[in-house]
N, C-alpha and C. Protein backbone atom coordinates (compact mmCIF):
# COMPACT_ATOMS: atom_id res chain seq x y z
N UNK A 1 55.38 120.87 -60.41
CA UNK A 1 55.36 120.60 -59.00
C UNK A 1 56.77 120.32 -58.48
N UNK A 2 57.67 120.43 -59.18
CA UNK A 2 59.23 120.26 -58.82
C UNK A 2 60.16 121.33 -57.67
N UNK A 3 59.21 122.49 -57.67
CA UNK A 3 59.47 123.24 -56.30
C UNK A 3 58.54 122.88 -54.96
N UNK A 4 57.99 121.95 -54.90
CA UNK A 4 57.10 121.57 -54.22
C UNK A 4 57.16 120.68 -53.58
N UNK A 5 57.84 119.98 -52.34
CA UNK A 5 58.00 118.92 -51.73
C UNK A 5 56.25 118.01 -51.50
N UNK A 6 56.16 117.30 -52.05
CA UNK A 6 54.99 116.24 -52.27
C UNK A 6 54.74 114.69 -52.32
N UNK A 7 53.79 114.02 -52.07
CA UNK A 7 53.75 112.83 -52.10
C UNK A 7 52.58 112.38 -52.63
N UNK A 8 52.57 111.69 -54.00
CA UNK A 8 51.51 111.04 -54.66
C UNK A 8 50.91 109.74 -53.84
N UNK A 9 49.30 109.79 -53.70
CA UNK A 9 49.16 108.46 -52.97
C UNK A 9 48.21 108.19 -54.32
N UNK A 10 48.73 106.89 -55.17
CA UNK A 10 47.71 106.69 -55.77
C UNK A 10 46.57 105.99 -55.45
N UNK A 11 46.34 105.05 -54.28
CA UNK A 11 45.29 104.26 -53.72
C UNK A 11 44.18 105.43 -53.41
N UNK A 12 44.29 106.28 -52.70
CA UNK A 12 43.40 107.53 -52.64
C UNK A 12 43.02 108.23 -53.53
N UNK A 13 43.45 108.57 -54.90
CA UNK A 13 44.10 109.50 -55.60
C UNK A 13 43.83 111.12 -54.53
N UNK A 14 45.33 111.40 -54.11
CA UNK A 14 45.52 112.55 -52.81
C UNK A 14 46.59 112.40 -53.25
N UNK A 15 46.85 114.38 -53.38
CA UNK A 15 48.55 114.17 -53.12
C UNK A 15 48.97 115.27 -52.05
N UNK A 16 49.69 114.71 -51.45
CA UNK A 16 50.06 115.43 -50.28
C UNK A 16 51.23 116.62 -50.25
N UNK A 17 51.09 117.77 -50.11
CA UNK A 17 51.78 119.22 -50.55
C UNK A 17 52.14 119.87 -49.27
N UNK A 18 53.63 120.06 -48.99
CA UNK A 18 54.50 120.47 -48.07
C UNK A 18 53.73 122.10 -48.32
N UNK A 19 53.55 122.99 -47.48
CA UNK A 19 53.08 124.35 -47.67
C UNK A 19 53.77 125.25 -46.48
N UNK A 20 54.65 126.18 -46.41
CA UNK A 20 54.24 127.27 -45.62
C UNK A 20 53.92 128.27 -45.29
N UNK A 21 53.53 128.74 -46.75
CA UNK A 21 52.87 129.47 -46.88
C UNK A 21 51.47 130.11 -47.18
N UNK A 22 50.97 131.31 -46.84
CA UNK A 22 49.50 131.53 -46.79
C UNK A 22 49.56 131.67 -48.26
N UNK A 23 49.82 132.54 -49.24
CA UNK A 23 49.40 132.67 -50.51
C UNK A 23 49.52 131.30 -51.30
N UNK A 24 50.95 130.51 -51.30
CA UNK A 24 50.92 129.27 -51.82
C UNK A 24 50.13 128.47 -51.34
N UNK A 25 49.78 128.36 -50.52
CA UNK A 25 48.57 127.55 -49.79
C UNK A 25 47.07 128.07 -50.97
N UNK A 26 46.43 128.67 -51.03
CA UNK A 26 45.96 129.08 -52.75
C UNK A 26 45.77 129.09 -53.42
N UNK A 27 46.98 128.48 -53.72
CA UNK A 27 47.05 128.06 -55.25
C UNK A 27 47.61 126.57 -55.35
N UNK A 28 47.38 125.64 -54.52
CA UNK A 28 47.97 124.55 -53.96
C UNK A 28 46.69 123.98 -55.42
N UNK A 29 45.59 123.67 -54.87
CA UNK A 29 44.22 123.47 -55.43
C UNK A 29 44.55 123.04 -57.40
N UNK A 30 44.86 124.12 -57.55
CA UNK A 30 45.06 124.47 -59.14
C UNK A 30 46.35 123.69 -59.38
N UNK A 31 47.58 123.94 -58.99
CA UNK A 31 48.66 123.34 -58.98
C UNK A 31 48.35 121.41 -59.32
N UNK A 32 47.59 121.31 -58.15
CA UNK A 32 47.40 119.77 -58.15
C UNK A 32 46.50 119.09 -59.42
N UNK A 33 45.33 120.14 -59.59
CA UNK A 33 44.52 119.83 -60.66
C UNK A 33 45.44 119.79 -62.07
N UNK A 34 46.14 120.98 -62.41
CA UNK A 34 46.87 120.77 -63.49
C UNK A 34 48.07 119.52 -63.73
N UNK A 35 48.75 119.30 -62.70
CA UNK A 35 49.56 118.40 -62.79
C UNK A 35 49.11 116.60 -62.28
N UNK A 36 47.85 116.71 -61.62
CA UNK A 36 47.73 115.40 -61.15
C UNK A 36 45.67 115.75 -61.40
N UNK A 37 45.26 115.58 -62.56
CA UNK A 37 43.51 115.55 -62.76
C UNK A 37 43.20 114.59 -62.14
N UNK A 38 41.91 114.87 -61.49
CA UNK A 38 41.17 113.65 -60.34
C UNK A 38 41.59 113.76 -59.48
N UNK A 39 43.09 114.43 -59.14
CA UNK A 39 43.38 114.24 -57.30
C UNK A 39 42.75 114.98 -56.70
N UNK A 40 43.01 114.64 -55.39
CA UNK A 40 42.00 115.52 -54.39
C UNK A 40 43.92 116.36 -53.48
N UNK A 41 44.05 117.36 -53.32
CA UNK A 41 44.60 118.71 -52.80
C UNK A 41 45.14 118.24 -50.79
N UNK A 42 45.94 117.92 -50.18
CA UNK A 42 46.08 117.72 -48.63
C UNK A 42 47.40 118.93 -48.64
N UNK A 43 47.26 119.64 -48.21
CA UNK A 43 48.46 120.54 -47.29
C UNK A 43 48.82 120.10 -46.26
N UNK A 44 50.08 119.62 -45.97
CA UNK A 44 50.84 118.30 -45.07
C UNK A 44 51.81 119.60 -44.02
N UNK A 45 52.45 119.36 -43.14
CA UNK A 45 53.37 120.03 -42.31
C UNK A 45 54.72 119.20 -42.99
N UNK A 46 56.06 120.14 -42.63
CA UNK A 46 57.39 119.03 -43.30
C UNK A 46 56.99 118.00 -42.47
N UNK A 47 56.76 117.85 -40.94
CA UNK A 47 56.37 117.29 -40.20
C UNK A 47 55.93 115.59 -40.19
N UNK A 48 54.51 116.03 -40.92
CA UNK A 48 53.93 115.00 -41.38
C UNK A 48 54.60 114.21 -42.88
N UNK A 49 55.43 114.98 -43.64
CA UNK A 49 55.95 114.82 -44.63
C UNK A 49 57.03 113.32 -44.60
N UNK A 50 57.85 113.70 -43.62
CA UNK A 50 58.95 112.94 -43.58
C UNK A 50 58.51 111.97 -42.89
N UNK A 51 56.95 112.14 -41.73
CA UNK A 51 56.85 110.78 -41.08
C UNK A 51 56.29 109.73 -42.27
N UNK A 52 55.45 110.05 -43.24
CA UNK A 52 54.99 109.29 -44.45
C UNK A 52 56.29 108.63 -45.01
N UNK A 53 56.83 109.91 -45.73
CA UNK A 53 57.86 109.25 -46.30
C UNK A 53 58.65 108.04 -45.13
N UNK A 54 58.86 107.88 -44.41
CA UNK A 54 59.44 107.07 -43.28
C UNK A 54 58.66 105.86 -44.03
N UNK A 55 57.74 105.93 -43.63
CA UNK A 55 56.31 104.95 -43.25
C UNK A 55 55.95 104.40 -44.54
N UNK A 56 55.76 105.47 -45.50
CA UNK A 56 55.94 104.73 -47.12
C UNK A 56 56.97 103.11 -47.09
N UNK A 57 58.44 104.25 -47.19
CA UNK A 57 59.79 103.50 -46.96
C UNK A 57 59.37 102.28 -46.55
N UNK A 58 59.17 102.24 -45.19
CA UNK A 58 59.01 100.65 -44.27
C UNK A 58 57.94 100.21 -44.87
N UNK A 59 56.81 100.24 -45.40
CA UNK A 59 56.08 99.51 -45.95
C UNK A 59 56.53 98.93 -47.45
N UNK A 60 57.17 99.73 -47.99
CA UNK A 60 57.75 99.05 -49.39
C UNK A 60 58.91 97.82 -49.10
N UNK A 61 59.76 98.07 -47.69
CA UNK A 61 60.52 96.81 -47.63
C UNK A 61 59.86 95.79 -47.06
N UNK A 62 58.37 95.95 -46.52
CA UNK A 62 58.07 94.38 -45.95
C UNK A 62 57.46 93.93 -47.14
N UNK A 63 57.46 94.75 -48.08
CA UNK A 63 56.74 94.02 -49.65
C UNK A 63 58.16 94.06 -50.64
N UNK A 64 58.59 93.18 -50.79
CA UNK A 64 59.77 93.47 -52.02
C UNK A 64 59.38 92.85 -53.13
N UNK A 65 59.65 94.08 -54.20
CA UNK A 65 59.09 93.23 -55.42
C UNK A 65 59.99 91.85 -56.03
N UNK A 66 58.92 91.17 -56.57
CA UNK A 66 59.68 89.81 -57.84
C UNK A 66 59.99 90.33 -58.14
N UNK A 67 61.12 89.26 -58.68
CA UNK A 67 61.81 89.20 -60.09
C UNK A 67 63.19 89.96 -59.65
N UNK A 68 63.63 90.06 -58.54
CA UNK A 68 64.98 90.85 -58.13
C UNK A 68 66.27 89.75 -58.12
């Protein structure tokens, strides 16, 4: 999945897959099953991509881990 801009949510198990294309779109399904078993497959826009990642981000700094 290293050509694949993505985001693991493990609370859902969903991982979320940048797509723009129709054929890769496809094979998105299989991709996810082989590399992540049990997840469930979301085709995201970059769009939606970077607002998560944003939103991830800010939620990890109002939680900072112990022990720093």
């Amino acid at each position: 999945m290293n050509n694949l801009k993505h985001i693991v949510l493990e609370e859902t198990n969903e991982v979320l897959v940048v797509c723009t294309s129709a054929i890769t779109a496809m094979g998105i399904g299989a991709i996810v099953k082989q590399y992540y078993p049990g997840y469930t497959a979301k085709i995201i826009s970059e769009k939606y991509y970077h607002e998560t990642v944003r939103k991830l981000s800010s939620d990890d700094a109002d939680h900072p881990s112990s022990g720093l």
